[in-house]
C-alpha atoms as a PDB file:
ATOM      1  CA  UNK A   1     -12.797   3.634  -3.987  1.00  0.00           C
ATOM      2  CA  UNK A   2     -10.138   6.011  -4.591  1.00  0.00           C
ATOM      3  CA  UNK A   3      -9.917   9.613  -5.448  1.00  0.00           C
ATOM      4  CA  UNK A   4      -7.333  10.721  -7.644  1.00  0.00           C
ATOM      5  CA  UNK A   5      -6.748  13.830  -9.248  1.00  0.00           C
ATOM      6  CA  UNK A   6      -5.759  13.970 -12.949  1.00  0.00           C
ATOM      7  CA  UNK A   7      -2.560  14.804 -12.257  1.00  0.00           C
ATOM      8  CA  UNK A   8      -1.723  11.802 -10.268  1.00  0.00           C
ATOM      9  CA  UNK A   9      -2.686   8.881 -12.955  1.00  0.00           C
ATOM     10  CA  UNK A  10      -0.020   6.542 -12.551  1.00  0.00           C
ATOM     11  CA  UNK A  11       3.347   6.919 -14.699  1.00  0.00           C
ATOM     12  CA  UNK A  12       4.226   4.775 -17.354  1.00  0.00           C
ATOM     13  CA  UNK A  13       7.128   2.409 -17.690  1.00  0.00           C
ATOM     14  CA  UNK A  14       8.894   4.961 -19.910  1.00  0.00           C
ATOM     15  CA  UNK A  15       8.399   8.167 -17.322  1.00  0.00           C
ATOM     16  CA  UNK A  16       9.540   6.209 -14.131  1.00  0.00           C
ATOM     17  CA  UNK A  17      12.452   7.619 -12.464  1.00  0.00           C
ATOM     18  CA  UNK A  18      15.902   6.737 -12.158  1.00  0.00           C
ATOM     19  CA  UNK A  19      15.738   7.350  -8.711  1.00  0.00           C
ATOM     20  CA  UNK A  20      13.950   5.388  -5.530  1.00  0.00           C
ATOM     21  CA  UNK A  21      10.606   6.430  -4.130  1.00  0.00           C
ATOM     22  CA  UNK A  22      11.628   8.543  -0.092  1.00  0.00           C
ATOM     23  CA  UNK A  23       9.317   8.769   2.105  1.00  0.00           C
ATOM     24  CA  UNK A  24       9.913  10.309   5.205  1.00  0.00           C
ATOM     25  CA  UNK A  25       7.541   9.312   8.294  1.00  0.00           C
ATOM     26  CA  UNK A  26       6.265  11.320  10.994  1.00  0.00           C
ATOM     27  CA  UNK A  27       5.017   9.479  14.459  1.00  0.00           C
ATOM     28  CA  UNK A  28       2.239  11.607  16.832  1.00  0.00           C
ATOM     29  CA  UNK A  29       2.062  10.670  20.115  1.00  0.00           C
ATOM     30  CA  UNK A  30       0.392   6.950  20.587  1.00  0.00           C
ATOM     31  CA  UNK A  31       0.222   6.599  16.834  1.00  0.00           C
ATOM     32  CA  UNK A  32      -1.473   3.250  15.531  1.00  0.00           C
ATOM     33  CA  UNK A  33       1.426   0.907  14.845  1.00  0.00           C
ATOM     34  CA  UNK A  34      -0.744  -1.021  12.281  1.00  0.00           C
ATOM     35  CA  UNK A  35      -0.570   2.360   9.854  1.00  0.00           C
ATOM     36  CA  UNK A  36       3.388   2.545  10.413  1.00  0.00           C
ATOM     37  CA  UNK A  37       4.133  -1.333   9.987  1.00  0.00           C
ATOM     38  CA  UNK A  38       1.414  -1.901   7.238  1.00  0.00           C
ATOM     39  CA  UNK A  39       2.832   1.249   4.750  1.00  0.00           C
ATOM     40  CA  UNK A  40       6.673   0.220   6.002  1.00  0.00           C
ATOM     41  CA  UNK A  41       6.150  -3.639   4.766  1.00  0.00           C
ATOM     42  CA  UNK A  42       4.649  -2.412   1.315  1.00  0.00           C
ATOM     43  CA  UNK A  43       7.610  -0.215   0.477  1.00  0.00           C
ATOM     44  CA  UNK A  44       9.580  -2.999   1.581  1.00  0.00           C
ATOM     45  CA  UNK A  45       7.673  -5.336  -0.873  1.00  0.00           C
ATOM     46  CA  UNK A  46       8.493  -2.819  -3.686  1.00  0.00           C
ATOM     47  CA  UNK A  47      11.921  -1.740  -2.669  1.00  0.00           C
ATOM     48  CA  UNK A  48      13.900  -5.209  -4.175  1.00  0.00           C
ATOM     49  CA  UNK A  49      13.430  -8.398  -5.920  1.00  0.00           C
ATOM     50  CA  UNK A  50      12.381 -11.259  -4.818  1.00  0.00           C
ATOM     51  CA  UNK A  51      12.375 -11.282  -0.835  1.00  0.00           C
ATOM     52  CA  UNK A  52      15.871  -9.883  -0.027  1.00  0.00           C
ATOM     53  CA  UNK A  53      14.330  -6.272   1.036  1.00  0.00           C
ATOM     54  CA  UNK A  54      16.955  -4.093   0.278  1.00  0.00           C
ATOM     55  CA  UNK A  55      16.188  -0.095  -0.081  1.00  0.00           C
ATOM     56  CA  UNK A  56      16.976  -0.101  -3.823  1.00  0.00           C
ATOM     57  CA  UNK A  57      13.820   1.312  -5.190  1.00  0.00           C
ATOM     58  CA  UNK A  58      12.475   2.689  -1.661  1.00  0.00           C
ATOM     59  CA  UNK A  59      13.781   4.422   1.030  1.00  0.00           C
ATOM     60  CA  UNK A  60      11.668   5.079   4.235  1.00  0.00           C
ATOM     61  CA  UNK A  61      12.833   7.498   7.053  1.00  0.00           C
ATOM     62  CA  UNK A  62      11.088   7.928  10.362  1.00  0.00           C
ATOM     63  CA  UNK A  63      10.790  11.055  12.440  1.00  0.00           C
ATOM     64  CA  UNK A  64       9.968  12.296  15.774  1.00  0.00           C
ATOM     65  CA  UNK A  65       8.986  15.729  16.657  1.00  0.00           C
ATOM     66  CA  UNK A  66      11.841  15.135  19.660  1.00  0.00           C
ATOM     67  CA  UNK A  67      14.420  12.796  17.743  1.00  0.00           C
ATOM     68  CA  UNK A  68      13.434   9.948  20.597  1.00  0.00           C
ATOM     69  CA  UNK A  69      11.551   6.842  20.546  1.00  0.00           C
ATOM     70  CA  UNK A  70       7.886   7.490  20.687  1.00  0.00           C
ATOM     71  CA  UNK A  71       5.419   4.922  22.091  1.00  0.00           C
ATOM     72  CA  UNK A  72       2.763   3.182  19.770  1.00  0.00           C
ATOM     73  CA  UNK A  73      -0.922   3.308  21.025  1.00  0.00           C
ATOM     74  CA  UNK A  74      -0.227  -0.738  21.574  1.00  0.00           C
ATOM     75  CA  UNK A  75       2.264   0.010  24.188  1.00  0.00           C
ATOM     76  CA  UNK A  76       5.535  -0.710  21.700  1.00  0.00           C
ATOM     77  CA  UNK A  77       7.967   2.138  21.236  1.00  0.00           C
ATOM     78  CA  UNK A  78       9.608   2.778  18.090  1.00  0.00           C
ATOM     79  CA  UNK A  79      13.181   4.602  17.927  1.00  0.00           C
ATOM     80  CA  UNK A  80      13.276   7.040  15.003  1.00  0.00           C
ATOM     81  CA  UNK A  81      15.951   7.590  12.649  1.00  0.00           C
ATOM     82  CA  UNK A  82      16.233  11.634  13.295  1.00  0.00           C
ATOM     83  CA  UNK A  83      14.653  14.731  14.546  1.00  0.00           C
ATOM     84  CA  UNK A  84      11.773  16.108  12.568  1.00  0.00           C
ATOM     85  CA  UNK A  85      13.402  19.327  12.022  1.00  0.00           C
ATOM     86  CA  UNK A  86      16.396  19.413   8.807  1.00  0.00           C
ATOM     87  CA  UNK A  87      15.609  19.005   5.050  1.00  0.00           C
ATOM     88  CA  UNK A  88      12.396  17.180   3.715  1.00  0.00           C
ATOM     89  CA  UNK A  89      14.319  15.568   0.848  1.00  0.00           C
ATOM     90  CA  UNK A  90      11.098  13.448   0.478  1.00  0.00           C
ATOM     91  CA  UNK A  91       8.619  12.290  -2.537  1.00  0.00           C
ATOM     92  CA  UNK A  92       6.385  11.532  -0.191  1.00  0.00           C
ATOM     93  CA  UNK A  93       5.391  12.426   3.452  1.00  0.00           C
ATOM     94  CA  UNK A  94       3.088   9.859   5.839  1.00  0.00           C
ATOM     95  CA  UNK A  95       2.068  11.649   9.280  1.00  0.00           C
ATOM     96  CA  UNK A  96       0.571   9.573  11.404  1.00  0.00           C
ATOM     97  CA  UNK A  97      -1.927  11.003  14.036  1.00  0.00           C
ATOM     98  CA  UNK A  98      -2.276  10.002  17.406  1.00  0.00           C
ATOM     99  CA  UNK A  99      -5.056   8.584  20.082  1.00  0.00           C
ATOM    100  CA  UNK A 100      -7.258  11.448  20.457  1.00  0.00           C
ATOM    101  CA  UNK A 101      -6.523  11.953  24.368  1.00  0.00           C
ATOM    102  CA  UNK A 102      -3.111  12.796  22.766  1.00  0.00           C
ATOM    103  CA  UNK A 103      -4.794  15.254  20.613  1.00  0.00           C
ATOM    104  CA  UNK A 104      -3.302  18.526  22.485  1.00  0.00           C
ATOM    105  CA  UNK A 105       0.272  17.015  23.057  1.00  0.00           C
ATOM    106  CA  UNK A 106       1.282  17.739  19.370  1.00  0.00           C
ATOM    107  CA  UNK A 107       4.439  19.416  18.830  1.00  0.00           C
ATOM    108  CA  UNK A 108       4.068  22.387  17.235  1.00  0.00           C
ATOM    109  CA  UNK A 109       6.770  21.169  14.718  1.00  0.00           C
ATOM    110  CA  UNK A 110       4.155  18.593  13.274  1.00  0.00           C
ATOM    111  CA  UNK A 111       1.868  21.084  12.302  1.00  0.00           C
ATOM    112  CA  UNK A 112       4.711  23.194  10.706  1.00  0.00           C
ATOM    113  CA  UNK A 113       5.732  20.539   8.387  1.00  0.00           C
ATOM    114  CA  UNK A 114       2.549  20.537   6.851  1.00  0.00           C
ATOM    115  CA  UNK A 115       3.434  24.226   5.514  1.00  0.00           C
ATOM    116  CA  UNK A 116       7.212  22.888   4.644  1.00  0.00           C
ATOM    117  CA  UNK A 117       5.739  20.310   2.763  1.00  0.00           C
ATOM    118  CA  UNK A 118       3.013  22.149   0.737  1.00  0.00           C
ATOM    119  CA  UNK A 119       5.873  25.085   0.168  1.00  0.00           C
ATOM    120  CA  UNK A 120       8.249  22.452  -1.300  1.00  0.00           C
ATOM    121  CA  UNK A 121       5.496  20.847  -2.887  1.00  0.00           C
ATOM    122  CA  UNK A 122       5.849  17.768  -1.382  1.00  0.00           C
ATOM    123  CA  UNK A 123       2.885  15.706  -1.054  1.00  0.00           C
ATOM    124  CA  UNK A 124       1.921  14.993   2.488  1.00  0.00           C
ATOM    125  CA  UNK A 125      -0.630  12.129   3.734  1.00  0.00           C
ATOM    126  CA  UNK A 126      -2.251  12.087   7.169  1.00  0.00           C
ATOM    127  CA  UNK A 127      -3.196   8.849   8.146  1.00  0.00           C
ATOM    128  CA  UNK A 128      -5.331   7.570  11.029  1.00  0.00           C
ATOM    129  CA  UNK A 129      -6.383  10.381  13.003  1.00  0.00           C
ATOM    130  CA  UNK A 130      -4.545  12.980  11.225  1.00  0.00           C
ATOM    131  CA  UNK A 131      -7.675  14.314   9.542  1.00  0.00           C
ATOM    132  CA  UNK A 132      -8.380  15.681  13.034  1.00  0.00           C
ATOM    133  CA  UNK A 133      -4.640  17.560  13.209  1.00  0.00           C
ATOM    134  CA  UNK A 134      -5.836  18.721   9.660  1.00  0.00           C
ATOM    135  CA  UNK A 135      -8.923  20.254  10.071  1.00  0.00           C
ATOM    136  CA  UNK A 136      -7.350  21.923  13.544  1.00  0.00           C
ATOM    137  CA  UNK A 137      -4.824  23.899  11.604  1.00  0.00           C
ATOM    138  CA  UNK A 138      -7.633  24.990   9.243  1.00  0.00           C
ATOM    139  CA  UNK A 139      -6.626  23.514   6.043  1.00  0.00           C
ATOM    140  CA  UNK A 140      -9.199  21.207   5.465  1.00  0.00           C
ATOM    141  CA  UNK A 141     -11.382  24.147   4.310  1.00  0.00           C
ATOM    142  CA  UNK A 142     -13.217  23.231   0.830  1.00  0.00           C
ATOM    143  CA  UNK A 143     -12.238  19.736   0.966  1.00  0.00           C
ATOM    144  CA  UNK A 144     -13.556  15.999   2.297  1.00  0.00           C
ATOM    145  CA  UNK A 145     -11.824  13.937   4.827  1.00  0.00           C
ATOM    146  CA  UNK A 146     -11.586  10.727   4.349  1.00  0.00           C
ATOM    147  CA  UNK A 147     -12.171   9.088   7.970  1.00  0.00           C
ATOM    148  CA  UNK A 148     -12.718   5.529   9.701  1.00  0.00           C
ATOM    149  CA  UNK A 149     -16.242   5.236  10.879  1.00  0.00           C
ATOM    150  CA  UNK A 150     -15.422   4.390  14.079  1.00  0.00           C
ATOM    151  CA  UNK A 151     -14.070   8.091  14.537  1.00  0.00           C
ATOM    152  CA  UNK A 152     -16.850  10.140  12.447  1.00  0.00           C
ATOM    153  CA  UNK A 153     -19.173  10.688  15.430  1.00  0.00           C
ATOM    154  CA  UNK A 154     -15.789  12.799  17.313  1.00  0.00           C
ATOM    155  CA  UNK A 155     -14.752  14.670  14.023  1.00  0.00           C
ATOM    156  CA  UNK A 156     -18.203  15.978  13.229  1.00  0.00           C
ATOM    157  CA  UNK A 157     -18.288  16.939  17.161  1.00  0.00           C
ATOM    158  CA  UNK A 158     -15.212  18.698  16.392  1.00  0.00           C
ATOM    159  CA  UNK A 159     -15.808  19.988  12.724  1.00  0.00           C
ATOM    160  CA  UNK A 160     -19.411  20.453  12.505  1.00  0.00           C
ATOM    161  CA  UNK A 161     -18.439  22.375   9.012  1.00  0.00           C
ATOM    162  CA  UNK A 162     -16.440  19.718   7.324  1.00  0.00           C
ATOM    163  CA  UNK A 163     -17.563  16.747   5.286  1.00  0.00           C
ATOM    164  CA  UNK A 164     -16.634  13.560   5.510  1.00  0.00           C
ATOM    165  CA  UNK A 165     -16.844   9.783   4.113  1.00  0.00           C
ATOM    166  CA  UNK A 166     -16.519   6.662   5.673  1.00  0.00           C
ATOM    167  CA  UNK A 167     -16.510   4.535   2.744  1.00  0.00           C
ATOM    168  CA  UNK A 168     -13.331   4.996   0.646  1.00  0.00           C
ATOM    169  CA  UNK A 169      -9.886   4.191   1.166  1.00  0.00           C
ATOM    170  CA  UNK A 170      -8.518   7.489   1.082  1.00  0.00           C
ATOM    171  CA  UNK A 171      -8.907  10.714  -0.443  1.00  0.00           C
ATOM    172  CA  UNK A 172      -6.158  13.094  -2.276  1.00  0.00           C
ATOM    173  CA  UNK A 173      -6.541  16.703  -3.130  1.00  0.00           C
ATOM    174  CA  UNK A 174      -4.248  19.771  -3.261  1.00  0.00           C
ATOM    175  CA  UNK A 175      -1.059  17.813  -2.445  1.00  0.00           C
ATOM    176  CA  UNK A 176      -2.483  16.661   0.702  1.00  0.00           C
ATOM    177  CA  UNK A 177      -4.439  12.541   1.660  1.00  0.00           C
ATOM    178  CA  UNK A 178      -6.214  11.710   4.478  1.00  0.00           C
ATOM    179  CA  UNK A 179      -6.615   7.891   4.859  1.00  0.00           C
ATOM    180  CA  UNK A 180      -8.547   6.267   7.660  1.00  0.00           C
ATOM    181  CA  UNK A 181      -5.875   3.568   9.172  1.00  0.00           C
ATOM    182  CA  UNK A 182      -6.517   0.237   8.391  1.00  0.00           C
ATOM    183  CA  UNK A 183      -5.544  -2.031   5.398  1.00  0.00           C
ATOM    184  CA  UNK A 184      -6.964   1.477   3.674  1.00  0.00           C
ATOM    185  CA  UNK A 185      -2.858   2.426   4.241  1.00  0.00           C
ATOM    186  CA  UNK A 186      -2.336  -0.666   2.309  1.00  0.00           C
ATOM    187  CA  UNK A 187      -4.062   0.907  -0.784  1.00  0.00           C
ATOM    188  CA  UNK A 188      -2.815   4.364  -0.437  1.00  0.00           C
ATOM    189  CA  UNK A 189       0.761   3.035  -0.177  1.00  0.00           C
ATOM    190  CA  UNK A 190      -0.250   0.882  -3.464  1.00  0.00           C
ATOM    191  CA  UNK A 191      -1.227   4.025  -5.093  1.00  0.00           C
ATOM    192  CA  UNK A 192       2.057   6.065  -4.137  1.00  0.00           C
ATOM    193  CA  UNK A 193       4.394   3.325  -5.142  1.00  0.00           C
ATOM    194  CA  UNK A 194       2.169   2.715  -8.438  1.00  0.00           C
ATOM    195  CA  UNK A 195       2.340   6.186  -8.977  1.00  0.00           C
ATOM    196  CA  UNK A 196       6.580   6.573  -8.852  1.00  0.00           C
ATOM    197  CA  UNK A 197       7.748   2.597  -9.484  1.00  0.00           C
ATOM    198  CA  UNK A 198       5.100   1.960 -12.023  1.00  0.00           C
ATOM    199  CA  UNK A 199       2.302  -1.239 -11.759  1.00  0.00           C
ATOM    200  CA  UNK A 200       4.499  -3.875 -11.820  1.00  0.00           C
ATOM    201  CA  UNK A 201       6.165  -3.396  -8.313  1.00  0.00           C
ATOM    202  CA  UNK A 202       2.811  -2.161  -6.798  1.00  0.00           C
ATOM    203  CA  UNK A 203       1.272  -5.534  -7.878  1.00  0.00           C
ATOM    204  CA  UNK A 204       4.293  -7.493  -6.301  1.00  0.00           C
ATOM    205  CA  UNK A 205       3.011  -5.798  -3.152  1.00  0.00           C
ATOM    206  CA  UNK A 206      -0.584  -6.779  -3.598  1.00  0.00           C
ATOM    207  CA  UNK A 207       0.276  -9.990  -4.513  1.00  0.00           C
ATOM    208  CA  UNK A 208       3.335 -10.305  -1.737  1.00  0.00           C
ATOM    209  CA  UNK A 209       0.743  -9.052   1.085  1.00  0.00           C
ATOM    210  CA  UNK A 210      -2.221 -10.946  -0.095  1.00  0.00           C
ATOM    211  CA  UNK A 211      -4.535  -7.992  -0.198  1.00  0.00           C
ATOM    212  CA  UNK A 212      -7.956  -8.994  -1.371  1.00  0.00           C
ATOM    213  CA  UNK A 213     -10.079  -6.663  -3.807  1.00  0.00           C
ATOM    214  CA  UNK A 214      -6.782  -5.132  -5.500  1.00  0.00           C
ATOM    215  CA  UNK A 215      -7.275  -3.130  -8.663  1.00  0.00           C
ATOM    216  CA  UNK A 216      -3.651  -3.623  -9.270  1.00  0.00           C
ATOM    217  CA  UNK A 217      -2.906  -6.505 -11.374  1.00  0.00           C
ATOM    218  CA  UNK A 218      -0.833  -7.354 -14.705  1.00  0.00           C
ATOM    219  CA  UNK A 219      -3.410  -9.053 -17.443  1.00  0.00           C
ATOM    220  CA  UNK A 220      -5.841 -10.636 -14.692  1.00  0.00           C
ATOM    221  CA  UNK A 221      -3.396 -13.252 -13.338  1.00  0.00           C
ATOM    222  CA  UNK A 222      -4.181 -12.169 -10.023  1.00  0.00           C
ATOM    223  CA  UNK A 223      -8.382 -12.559 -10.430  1.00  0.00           C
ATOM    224  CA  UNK A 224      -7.547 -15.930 -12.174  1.00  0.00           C
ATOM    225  CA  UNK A 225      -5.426 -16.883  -8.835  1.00  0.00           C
ATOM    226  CA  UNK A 226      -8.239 -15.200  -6.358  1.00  0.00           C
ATOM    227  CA  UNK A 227     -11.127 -17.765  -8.590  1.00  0.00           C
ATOM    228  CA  UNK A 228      -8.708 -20.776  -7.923  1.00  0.00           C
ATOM    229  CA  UNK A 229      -8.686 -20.052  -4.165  1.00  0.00           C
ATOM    230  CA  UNK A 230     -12.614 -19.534  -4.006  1.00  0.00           C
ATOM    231  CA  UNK A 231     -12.909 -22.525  -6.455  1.00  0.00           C
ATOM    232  CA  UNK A 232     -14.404 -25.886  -4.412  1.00  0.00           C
ATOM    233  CA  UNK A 233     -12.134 -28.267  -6.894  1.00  0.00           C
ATOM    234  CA  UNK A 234      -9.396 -29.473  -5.000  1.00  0.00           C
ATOM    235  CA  UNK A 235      -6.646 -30.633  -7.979  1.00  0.00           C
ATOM    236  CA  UNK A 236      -7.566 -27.220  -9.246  1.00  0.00           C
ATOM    237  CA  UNK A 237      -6.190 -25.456  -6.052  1.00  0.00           C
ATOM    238  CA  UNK A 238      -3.320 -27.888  -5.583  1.00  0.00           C
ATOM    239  CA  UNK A 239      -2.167 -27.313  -9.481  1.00  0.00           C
ATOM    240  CA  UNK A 240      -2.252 -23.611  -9.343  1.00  0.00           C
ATOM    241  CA  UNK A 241      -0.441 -23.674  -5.900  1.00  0.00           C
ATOM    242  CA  UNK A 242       2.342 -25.959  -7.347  1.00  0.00           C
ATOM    243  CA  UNK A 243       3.083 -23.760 -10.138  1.00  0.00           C
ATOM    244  CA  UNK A 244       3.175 -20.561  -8.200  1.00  0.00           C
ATOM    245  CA  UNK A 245       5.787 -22.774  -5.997  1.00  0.00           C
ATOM    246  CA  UNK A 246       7.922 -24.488  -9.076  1.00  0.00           C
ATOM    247  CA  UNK A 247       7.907 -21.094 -11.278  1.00  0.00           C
ATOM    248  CA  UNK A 248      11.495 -21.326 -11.501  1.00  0.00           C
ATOM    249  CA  UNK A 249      12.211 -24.956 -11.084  1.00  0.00           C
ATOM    250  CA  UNK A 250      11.622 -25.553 -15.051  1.00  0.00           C
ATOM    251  CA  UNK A 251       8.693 -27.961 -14.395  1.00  0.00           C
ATOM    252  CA  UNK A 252       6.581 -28.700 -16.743  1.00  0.00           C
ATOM    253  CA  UNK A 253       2.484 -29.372 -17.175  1.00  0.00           C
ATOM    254  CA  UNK A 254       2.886 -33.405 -17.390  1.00  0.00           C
ATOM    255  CA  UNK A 255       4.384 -32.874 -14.117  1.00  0.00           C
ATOM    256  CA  UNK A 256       1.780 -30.837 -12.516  1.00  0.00           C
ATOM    257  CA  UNK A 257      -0.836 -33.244 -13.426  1.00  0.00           C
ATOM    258  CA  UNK A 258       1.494 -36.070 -12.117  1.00  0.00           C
ATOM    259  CA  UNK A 259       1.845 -34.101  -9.134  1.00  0.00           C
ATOM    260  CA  UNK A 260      -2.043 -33.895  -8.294  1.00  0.00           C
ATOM    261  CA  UNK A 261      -2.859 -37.760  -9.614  1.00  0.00           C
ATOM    262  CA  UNK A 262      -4.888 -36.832 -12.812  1.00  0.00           C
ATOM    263  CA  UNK A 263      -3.858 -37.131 -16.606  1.00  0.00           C
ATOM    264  CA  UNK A 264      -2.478 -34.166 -18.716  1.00  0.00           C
ATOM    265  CA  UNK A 265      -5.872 -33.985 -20.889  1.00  0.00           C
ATOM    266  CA  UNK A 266      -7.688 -33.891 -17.546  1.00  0.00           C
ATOM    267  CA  UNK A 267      -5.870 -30.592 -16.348  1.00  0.00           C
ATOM    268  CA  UNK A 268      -6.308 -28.932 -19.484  1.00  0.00           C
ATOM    269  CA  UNK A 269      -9.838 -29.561 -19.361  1.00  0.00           C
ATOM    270  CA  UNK A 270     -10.057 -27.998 -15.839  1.00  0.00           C
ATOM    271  CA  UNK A 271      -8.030 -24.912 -16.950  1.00  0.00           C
ATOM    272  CA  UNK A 272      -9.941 -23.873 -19.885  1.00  0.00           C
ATOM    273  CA  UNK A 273     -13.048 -24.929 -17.748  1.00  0.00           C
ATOM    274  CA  UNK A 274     -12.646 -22.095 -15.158  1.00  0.00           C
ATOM    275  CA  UNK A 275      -9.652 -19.844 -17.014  1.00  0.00           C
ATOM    276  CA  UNK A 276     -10.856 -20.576 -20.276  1.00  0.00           C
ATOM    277  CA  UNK A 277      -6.968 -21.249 -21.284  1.00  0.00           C
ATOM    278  CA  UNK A 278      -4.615 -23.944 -21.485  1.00  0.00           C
ATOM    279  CA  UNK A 279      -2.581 -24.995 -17.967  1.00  0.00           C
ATOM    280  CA  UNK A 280       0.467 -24.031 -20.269  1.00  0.00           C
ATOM    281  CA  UNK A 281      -0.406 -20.605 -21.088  1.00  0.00           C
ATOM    282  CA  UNK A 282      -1.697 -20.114 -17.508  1.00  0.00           C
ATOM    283  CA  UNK A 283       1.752 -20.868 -16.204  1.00  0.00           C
ATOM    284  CA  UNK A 284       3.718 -18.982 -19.308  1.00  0.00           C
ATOM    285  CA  UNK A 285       1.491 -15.965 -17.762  1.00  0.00           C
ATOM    286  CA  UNK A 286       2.394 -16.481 -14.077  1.00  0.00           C
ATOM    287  CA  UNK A 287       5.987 -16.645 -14.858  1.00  0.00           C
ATOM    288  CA  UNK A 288       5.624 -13.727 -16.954  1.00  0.00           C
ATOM    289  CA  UNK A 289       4.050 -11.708 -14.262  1.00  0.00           C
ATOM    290  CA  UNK A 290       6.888 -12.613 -11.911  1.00  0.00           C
ATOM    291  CA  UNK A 291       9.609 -11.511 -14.055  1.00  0.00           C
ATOM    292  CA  UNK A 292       7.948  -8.140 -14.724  1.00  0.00           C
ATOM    293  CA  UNK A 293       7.691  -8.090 -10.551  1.00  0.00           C
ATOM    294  CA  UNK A 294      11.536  -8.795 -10.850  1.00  0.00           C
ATOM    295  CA  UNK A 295      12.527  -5.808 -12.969  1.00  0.00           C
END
């Protein structure tokens, strides 16, 4: 559901950089915490192999208008890690707009780092209810917001002269994205990391955060896992579980089939019944995928 300009297709393995993906995070008053955590934990995802969540491939840096803690719409404050003002040395920048009754308590500093951005041609994404700070500061002229149903009845109120949709993830144009909040960060954080770390590390995300309905994948292996799940065969769920568990424990099929008390010729005939391939390949695949999300 995506809308991506021609210029952002994602990068191949040769083109990606050398060096990590920043993105630098701006909190409105009584932001959603869902949109901070939710884009935070995919970088995280991407950022290192395996679990161990070191910033090696991402770096995330969160601002305040003030430089002090500012207080989630859930009641939770969250301390940032400087002022807004200084250098946007940033690939990527995520505002995050606030409850509506906080509408008029923006700093003015959040609006100008909309103009820093687009001057240093940074790309800038407002998330949430930052299609509303957006079309206030008159510079979603000629374009579509891309808003959560829940708040289209205020922004037409607001913006009688500005289109919207309810019914994609998010929506990029002109260096700028306005996502609705939601698991719809989810995506758009897929996209950014897809479009810097290539598809490998965005489907370790997808795959690491379970998101259902992902277009990111490496040769099906995650559609193959999704029809296991939704499968109603019981040793077929057990035996794809096991192998995503014993990837690197140099098991082997006779094991697996052991494992879930049927014979080796029965597995393979449930593999190449619903993957139409051999439990061996299957599992040569998996492993293959998780290397790649390794690299």
């Amino acid at each position: 559901k995506e809308t991506v300009l021609p210029d952002q297709v994602p990068m191949t393995r040769q083109s990606l950089p050398t060096e990590p993906l920043r993105v630098g995070f701006v909190l409105c008053p009584e932001f959603p915490l869902m949109s901070l955590a939710g884009f935070v934990e995919a970088l995280r995802h991407a950022a290192d192999r395996g679990d161990h969540s070191r910033k090696r491939m991402c770096c995330w840096t969160i601002m305040t208008a003030h430089g002090r803690s500012e207080t989630a719409s859930c009641g939770l404050s969250v301390s940032p890690d400087r002022e807004l003002d200084g250098p946007l040395e940033f690939d990527q920048i995520v505002v995050i707009g606030p409850l509506l009754r906080q509408f008029d308590a923006i700093a003015p500093s959040i609006y100008g780092i909309l103009e820093k951005a687009r001057a240093e041609k940074i790309p800038i994404a407002w998330l949430c209810t930052g299609s509303f700070v957006l079309a206030e500061a008159g510079l979603l002229e000629g374009m579509t917001a891309c808003l959560h149903p829940y708040h289209a009845l205020d922004f037409s109120s607001r913006f009688p002269n500005i289109p919207y949709v309810t019914d994609q993830h998010f929506i990029v144009g002109e260096g700028i994205a306005t996502v609705p909040g939601g698991t719809s960060v989810l995506n758009y954080a897929a996209h950014v990391i897809e479009r810097h770390l290539g598809t490998a590390r965005t489907s370790k995300v997808m795959h690491q955060m379970s998101l259902p309905g992902s277009s990111w994948d490496i040769f099906g292996a995650r559609q193959t896992r999704q029809k296991a799940a939704s499968s109603n065969d019981a040793r077929l769920k057990k035996a794809v579980s096991l192998m995503e568990r014993t990837m690197e424990a140099g098991g082997t099929v006779p094991d697996i089939a052991k494992a879930i008390g049927i014979s080796e010729r029965q597995l393979d005939r449930l593999f190449r019944q619903h993957f139409d391939t051999t439990p061996k390949r299957y599992w040569l695949e998996m492993r293959l995928d998780y290397c790649r999300w390794l690299t």
